[in-house]
Every structure is written in C-alpha cells, then in structure tokens.
PDB file of N, CA and C in Angstrom:
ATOM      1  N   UNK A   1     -15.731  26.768 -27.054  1.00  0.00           N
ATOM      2  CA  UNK A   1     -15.430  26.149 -25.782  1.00  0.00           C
ATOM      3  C   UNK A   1     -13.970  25.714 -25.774  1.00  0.00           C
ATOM      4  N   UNK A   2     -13.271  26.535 -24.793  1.00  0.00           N
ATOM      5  CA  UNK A   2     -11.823  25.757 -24.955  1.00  0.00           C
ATOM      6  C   UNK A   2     -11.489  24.714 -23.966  1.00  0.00           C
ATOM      7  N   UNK A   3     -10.352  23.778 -24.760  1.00  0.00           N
ATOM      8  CA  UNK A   3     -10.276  22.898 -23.818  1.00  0.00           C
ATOM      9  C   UNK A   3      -9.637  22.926 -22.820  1.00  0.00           C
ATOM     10  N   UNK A   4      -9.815  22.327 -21.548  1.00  0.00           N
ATOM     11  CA  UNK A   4      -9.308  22.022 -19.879  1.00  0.00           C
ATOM     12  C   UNK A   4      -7.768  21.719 -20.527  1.00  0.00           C
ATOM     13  N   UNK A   5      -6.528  22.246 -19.917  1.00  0.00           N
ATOM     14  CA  UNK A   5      -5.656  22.216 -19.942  1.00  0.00           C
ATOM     15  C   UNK A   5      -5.235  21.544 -18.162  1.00  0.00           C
ATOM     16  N   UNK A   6      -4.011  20.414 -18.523  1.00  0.00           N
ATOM     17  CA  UNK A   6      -3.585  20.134 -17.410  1.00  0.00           C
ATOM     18  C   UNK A   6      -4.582  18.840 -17.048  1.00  0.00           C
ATOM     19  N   UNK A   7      -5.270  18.266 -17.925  1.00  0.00           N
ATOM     20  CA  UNK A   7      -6.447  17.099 -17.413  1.00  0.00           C
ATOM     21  C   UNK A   7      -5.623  15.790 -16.759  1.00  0.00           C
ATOM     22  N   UNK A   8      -4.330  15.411 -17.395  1.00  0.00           N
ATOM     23  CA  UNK A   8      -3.432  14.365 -17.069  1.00  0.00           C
ATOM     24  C   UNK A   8      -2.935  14.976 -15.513  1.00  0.00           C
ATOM     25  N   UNK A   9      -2.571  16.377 -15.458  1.00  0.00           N
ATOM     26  CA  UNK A   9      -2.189  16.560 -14.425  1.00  0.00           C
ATOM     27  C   UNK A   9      -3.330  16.512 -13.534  1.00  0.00           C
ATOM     28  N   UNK A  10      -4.621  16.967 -13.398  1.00  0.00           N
ATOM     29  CA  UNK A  10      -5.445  16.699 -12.373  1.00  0.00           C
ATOM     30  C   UNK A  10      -5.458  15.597 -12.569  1.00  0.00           C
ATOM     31  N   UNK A  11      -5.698  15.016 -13.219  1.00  0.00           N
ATOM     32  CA  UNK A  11      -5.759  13.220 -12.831  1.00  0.00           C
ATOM     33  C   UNK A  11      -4.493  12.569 -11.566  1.00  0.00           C
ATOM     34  N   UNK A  12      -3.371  12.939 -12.184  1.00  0.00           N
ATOM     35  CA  UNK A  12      -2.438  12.345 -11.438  1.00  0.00           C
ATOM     36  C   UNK A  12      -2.652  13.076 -10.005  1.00  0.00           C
ATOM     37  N   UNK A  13      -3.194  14.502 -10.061  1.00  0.00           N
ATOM     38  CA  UNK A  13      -3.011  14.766  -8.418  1.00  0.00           C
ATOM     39  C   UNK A  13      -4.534  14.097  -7.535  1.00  0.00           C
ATOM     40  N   UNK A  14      -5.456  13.961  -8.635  1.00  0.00           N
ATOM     41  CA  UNK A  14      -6.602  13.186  -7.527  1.00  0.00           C
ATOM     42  C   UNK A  14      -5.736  11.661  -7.036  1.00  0.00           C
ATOM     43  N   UNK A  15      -5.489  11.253  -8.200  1.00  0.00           N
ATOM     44  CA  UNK A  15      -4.448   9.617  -7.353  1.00  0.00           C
ATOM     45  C   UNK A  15      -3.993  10.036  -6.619  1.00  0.00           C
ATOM     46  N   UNK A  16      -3.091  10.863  -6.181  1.00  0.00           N
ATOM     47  CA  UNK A  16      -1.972  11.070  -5.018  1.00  0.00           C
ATOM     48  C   UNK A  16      -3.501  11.447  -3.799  1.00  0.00           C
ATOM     49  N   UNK A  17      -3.832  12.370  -3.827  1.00  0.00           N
ATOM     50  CA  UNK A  17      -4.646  12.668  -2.876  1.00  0.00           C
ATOM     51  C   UNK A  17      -5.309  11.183  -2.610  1.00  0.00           C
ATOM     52  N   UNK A  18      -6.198  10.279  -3.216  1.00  0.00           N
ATOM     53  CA  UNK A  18      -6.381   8.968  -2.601  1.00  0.00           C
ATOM     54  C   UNK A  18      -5.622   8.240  -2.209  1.00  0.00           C
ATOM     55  N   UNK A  19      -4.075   7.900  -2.269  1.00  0.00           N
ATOM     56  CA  UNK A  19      -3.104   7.332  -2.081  1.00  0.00           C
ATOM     57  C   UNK A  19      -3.287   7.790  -0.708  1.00  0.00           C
ATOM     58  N   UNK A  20      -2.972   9.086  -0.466  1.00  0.00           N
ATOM     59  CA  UNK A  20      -2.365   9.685   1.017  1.00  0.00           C
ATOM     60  C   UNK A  20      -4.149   9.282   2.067  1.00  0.00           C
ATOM     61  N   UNK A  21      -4.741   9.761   1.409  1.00  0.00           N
ATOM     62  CA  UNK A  21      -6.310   9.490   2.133  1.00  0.00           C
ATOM     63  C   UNK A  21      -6.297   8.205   2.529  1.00  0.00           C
ATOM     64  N   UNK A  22      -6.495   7.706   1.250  1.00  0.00           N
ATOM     65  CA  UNK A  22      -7.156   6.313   1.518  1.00  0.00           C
ATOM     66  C   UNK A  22      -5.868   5.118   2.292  1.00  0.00           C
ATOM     67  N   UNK A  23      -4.881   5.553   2.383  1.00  0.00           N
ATOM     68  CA  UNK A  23      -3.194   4.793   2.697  1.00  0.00           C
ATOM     69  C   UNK A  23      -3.145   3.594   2.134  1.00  0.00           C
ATOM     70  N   UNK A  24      -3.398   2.081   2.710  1.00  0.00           N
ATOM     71  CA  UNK A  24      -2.878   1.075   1.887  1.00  0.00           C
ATOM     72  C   UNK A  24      -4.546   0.959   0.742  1.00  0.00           C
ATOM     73  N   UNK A  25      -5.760   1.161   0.948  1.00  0.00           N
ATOM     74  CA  UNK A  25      -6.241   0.872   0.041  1.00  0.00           C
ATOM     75  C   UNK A  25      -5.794   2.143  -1.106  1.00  0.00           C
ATOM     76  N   UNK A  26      -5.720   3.203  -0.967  1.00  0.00           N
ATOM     77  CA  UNK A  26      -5.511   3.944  -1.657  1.00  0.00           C
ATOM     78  C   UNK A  26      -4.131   3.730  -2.567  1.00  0.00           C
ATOM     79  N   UNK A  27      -3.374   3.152  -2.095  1.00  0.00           N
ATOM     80  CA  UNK A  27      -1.943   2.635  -2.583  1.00  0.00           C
ATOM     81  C   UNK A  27      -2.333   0.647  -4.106  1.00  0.00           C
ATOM     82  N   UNK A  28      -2.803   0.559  -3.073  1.00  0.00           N
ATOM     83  CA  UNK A  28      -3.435  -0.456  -4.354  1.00  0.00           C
ATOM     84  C   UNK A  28      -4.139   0.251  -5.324  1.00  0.00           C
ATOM     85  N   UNK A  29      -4.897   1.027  -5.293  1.00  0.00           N
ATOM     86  CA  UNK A  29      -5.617   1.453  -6.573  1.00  0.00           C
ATOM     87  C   UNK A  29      -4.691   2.124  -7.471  1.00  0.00           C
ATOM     88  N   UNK A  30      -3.878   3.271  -6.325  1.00  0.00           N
ATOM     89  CA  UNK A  30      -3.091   3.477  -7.250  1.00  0.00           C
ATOM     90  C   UNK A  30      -1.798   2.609  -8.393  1.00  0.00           C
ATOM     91  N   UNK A  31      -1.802   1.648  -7.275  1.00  0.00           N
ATOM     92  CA  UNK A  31      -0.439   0.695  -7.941  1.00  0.00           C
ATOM     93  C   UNK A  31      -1.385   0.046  -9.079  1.00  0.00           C
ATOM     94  N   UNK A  32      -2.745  -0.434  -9.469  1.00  0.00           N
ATOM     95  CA  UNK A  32      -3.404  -1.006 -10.155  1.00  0.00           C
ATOM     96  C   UNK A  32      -4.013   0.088 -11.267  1.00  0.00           C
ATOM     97  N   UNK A  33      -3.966   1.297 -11.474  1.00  0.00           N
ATOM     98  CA  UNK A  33      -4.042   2.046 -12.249  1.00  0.00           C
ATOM     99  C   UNK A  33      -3.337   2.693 -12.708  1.00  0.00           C
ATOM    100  N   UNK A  34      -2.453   3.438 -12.121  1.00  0.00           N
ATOM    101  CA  UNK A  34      -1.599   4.774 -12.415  1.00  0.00           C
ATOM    102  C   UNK A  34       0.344   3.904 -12.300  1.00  0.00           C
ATOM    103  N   UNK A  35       0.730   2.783 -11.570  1.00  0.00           N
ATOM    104  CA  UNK A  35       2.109   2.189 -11.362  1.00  0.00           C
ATOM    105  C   UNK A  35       3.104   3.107 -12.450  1.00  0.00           C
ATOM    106  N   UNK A  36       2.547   3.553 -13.492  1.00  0.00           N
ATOM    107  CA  UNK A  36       3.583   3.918 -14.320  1.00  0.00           C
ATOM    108  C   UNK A  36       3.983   5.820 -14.473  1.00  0.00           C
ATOM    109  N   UNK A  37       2.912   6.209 -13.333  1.00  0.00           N
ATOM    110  CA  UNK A  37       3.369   7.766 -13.115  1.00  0.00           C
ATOM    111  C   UNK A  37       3.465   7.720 -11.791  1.00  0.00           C
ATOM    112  N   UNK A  38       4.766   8.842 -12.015  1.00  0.00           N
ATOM    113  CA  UNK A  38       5.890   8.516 -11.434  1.00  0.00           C
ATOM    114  C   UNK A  38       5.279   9.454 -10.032  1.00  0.00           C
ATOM    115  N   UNK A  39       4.289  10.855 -10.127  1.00  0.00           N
ATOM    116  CA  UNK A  39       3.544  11.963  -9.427  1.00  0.00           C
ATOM    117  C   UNK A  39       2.966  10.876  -8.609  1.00  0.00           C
ATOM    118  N   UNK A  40       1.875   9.742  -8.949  1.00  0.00           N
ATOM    119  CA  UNK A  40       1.124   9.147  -8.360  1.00  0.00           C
ATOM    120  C   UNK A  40       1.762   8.198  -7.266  1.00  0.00           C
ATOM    121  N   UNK A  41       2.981   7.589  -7.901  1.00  0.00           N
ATOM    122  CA  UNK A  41       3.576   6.726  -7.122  1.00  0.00           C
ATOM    123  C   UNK A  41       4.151   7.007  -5.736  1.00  0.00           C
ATOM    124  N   UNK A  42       4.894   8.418  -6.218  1.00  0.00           N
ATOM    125  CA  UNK A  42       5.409   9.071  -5.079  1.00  0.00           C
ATOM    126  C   UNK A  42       4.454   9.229  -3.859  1.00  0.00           C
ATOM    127  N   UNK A  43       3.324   9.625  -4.048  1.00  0.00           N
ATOM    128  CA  UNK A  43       2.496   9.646  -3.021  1.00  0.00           C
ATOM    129  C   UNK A  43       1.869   8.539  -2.332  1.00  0.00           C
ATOM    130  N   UNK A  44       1.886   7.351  -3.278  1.00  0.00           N
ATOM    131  CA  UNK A  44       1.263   5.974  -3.225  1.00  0.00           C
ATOM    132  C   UNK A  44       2.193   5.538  -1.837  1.00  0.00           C
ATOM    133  N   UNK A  45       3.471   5.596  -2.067  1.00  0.00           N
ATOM    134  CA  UNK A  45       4.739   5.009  -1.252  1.00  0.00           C
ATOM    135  C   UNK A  45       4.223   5.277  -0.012  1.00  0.00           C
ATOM    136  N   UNK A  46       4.076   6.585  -0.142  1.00  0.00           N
ATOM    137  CA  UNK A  46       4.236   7.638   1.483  1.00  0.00           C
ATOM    138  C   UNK A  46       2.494   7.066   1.977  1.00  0.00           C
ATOM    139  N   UNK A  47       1.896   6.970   1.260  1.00  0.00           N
ATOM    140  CA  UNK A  47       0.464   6.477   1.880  1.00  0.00           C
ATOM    141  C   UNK A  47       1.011   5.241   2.489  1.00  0.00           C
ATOM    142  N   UNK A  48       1.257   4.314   1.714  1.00  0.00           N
ATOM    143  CA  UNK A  48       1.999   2.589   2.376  1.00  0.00           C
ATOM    144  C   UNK A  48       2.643   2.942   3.533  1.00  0.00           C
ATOM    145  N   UNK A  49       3.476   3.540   3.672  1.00  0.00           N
ATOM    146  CA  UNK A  49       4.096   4.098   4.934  1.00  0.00           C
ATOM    147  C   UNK A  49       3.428   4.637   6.312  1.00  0.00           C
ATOM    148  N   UNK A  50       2.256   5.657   5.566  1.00  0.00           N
ATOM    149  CA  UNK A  50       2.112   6.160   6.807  1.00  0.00           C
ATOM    150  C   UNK A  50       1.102   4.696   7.282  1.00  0.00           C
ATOM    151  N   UNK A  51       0.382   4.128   6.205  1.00  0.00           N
ATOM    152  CA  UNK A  51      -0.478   3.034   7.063  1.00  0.00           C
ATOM    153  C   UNK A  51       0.431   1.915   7.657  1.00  0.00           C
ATOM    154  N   UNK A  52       1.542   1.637   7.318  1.00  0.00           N
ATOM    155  CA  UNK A  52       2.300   0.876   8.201  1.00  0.00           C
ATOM    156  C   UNK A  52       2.383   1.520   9.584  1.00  0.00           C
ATOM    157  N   UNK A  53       2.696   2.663   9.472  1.00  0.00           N
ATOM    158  CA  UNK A  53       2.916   3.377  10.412  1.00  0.00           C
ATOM    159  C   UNK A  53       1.837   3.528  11.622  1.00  0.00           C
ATOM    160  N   UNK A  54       0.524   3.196  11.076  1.00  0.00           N
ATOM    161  CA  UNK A  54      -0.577   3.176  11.898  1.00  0.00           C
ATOM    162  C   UNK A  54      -0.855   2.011  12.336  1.00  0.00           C
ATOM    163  N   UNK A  55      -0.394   0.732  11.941  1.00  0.00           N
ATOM    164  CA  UNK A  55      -0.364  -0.662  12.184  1.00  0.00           C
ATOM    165  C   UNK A  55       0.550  -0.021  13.259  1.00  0.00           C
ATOM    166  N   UNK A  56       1.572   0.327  13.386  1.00  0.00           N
ATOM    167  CA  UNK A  56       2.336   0.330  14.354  1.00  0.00           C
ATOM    168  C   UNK A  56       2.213   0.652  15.601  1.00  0.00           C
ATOM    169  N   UNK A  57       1.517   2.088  15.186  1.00  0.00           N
ATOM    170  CA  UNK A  57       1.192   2.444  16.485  1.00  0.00           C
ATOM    171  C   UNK A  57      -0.164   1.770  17.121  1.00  0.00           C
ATOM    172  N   UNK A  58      -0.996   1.283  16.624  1.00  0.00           N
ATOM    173  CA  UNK A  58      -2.086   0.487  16.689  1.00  0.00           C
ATOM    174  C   UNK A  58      -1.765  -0.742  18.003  1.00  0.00           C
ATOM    175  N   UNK A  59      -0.707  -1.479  17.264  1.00  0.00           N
ATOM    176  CA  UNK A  59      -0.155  -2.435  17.906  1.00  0.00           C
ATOM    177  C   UNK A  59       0.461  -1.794  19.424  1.00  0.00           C
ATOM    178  N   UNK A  60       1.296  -1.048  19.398  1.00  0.00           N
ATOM    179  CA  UNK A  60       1.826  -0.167  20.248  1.00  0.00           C
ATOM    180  C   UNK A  60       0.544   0.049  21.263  1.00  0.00           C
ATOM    181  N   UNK A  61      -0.061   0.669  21.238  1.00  0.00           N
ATOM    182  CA  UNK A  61      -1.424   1.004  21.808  1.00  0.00           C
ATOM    183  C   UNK A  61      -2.300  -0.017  22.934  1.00  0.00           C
ATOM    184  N   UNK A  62      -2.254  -1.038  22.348  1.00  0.00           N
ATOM    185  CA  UNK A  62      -2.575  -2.303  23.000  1.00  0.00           C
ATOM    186  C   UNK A  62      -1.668  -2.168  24.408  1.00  0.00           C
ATOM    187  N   UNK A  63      -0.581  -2.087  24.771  1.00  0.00           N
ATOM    188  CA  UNK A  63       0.089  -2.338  26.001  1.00  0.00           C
ATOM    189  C   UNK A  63      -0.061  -0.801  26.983  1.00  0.00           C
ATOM    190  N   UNK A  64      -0.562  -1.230  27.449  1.00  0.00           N
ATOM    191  CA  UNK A  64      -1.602  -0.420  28.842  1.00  0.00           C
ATOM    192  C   UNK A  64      -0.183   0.404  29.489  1.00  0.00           C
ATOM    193  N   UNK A  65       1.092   0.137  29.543  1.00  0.00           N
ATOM    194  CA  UNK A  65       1.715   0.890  30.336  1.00  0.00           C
ATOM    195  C   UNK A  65       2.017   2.082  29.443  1.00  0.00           C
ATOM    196  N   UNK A  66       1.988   2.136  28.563  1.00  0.00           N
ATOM    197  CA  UNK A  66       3.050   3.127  27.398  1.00  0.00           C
ATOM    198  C   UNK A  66       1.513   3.623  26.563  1.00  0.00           C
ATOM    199  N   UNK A  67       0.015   3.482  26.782  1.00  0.00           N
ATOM    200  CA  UNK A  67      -0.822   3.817  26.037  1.00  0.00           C
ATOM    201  C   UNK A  67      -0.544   5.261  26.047  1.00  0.00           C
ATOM    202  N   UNK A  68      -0.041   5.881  26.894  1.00  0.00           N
ATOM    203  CA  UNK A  68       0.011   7.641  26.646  1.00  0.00           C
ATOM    204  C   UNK A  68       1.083   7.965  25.565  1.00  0.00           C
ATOM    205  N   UNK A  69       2.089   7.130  25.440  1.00  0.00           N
ATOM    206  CA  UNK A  69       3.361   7.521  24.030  1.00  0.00           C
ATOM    207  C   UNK A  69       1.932   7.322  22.988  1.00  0.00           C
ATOM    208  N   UNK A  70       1.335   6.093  22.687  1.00  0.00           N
ATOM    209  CA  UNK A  70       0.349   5.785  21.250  1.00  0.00           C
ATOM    210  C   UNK A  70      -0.462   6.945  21.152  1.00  0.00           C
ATOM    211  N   UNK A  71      -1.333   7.618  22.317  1.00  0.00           N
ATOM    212  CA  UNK A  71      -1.747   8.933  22.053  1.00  0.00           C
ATOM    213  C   UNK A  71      -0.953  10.098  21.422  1.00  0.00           C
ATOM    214  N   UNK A  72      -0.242  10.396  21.791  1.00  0.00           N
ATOM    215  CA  UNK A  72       0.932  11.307  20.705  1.00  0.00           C
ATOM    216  C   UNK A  72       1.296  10.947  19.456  1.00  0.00           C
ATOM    217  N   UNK A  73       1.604   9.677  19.243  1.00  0.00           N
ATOM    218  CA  UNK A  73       1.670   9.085  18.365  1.00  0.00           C
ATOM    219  C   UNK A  73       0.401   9.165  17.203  1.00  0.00           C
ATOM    220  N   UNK A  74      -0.829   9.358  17.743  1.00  0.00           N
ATOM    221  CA  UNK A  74      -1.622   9.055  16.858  1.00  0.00           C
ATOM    222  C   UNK A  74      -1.819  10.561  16.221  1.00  0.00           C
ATOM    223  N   UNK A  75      -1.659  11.292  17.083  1.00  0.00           N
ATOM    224  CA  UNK A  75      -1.248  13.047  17.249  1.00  0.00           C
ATOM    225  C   UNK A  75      -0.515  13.071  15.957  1.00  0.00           C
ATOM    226  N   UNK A  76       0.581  12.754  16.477  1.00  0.00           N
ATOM    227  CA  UNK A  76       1.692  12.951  15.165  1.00  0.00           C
ATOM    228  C   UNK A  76       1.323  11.806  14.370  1.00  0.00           C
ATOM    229  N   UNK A  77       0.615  11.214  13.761  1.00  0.00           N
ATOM    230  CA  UNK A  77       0.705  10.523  12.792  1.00  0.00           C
ATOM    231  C   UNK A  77      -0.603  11.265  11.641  1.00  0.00           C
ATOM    232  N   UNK A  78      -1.302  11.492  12.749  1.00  0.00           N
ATOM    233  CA  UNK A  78      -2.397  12.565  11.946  1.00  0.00           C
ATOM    234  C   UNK A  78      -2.019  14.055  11.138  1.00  0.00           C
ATOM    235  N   UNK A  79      -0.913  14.521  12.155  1.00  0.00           N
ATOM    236  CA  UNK A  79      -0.343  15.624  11.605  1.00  0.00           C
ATOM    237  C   UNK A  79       0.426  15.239  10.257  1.00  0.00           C
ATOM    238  N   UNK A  80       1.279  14.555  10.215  1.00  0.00           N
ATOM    239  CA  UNK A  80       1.675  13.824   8.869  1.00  0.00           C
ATOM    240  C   UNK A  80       0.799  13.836   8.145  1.00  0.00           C
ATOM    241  N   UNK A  81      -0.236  13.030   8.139  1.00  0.00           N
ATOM    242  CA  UNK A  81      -1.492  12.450   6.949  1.00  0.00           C
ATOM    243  C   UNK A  81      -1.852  13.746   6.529  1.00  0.00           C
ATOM    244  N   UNK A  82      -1.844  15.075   7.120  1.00  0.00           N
ATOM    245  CA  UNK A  82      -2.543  15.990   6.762  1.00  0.00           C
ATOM    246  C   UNK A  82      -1.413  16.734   6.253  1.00  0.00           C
ATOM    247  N   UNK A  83      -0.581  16.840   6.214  1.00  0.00           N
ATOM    248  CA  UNK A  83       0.579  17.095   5.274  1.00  0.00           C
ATOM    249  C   UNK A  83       0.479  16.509   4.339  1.00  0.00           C
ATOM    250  N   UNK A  84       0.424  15.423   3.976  1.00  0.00           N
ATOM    251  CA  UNK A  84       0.520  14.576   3.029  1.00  0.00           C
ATOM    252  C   UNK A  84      -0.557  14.765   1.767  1.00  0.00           C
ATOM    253  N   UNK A  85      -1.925  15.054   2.558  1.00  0.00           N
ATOM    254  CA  UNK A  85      -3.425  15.362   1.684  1.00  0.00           C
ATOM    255  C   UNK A  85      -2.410  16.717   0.746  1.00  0.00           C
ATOM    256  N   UNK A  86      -1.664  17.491   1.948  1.00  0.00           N
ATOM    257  CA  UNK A  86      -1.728  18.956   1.480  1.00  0.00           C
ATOM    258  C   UNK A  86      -1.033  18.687   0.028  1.00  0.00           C
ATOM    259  N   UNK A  87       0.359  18.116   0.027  1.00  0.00           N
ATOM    260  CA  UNK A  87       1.472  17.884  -0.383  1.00  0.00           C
ATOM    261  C   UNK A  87       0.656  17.357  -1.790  1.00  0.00           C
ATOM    262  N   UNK A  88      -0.002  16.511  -1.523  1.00  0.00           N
ATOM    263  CA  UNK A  88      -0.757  15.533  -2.638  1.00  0.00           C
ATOM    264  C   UNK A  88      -1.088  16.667  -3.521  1.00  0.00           C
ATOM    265  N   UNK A  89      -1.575  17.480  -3.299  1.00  0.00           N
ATOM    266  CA  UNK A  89      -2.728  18.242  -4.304  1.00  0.00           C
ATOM    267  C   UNK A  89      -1.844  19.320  -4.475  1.00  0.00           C
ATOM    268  N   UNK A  90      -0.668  19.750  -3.843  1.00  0.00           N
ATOM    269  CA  UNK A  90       0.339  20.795  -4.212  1.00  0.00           C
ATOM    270  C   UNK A  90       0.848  20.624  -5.618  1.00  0.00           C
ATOM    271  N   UNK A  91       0.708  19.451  -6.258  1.00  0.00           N
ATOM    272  CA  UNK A  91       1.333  19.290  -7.719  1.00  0.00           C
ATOM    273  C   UNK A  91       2.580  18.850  -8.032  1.00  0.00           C
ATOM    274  N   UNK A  92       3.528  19.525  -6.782  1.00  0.00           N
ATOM    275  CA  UNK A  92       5.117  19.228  -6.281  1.00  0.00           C
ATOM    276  C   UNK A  92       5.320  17.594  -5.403  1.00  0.00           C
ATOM    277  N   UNK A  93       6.297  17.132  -6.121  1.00  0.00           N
ATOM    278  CA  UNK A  93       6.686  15.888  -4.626  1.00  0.00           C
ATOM    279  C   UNK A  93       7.463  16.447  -3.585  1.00  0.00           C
ATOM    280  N   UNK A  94       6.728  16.554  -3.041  1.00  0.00           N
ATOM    281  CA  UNK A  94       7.495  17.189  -1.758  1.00  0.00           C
ATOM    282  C   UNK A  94       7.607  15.726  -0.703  1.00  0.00           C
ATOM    283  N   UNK A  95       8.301  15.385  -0.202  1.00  0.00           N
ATOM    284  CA  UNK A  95       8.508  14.494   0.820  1.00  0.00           C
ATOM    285  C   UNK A  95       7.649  14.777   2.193  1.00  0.00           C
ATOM    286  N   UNK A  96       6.703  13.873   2.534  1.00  0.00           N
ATOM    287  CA  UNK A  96       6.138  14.249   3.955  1.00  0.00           C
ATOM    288  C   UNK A  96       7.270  13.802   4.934  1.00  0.00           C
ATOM    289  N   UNK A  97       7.210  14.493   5.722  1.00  0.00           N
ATOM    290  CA  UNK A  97       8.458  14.617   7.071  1.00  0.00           C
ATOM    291  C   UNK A  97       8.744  12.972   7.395  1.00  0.00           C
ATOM    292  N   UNK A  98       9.422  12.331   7.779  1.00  0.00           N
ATOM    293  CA  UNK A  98       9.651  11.528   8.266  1.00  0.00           C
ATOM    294  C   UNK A  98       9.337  10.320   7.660  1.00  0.00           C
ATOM    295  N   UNK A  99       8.396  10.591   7.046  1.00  0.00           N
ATOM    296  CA  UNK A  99       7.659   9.022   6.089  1.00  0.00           C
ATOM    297  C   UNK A  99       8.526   9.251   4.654  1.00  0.00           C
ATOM    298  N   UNK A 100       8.681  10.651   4.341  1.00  0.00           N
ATOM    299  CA  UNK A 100       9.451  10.525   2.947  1.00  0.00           C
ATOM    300  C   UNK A 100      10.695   9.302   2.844  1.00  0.00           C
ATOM    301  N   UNK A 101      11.565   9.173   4.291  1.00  0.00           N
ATOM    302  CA  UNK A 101      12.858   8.741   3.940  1.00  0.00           C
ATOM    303  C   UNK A 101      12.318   7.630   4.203  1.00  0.00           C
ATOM    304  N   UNK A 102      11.702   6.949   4.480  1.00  0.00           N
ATOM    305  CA  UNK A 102      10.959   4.949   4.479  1.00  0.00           C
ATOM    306  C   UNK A 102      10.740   5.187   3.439  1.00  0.00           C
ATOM    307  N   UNK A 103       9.694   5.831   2.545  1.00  0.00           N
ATOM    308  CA  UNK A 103       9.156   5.734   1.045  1.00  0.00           C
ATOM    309  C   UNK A 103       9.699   5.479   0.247  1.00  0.00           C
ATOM    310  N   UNK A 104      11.146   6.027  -0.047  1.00  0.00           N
ATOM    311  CA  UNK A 104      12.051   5.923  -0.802  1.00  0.00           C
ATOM    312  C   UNK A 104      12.764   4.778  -0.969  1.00  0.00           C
ATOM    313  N   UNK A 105      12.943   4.153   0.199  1.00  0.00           N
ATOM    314  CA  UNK A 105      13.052   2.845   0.376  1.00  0.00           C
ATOM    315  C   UNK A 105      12.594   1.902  -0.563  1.00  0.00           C
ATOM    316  N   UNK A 106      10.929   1.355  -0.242  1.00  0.00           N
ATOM    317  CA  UNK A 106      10.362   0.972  -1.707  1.00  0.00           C
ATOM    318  C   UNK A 106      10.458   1.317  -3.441  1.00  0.00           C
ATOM    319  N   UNK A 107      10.755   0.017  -4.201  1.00  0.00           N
ATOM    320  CA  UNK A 107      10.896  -0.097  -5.374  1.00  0.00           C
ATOM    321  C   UNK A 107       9.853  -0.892  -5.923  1.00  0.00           C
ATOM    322  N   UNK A 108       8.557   0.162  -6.620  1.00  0.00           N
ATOM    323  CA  UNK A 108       7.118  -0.584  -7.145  1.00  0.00           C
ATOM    324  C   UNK A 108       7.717  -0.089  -8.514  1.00  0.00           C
TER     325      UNK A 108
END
C-alpha cells in the first residue's frame, strides 16, 4: 500500500476552501488552526473580506431607494465567492478580483 502523497497539501487546500465557504466563520477556524500556513491564510483574508463585503451590502440593502444597486451587488458578490471556492482548491494563490487588494491589507 503506498502512501498518499501531498496529505499536508490537501489539508491546507480543504482550509482555504472553508475559509472562502464558510467567510468570517471559516476565517476563525482557520486563524485558530492553520495561522501559521501561509496557503490557508491567504484564503482566510479574502474570506474576511468578502464577508465584510456582505455586511456591506446587507446594510446597503436596507435603504429602499438604491435596493436595485444591493441586487447586483449581491450578483457580484456571489460571483466572487465562487471564484474564490474555485481559486481555493486550485492549489495556487491566486488573488480573487477585487477582494485580493483589501486582503492584502490585513496582517494575521
């Protein structure tokens, strides 16, 4: 029986994939397990982000004149997240569009 090669690496890409899924809870687990790889973190950030990002538009949403911008918004914020799942499990840090350059921002 030979052994699974790459086990550290699937590990680190299931974290990223919960990071981006799960956004801020997924970002705590990761910051409470994995903080010290560097694969996991990257994705952890961009999860924090995009769920800020959904606080945002959330909030946004609430004011009845502009509710049709929060519909697009939620459009494009979904399209992101699903980049992000992709990106997660690609193995590569690839930056998700627009959330990459906030992510970077943060220092965990």
């Amino acid at each position: 029986m030979a052994k699974r090669a790459g086990k550290k690496e699937d590990d680190s890409k299931l974290y990223a994939f919960l990071s981006i899924l799960l956004t801020v809870i997924g970002f705590i687990i990761a910051y409470a397990v994995k903080k010290n790889d560097k694969y996991v973190m990257f994705y952890a950030k961009q999860g924090l982000v995009l769920f800020i990002g959904s606080v945002i538009i959330w909030v946004v949403s609430m004011i009845p004149i502009i509710m049709f911008i929060a519909w697009i918004a939620w459009i494009g914020w979904l399209v992101l997240w699903i980049i992000g799942i992709v990106y997660s499990l690609s193995g590569e840090m690839k930056d998700i569009p627009i959330v990459g350059v906030y992510a970077d921002k943060f220092n965990f």
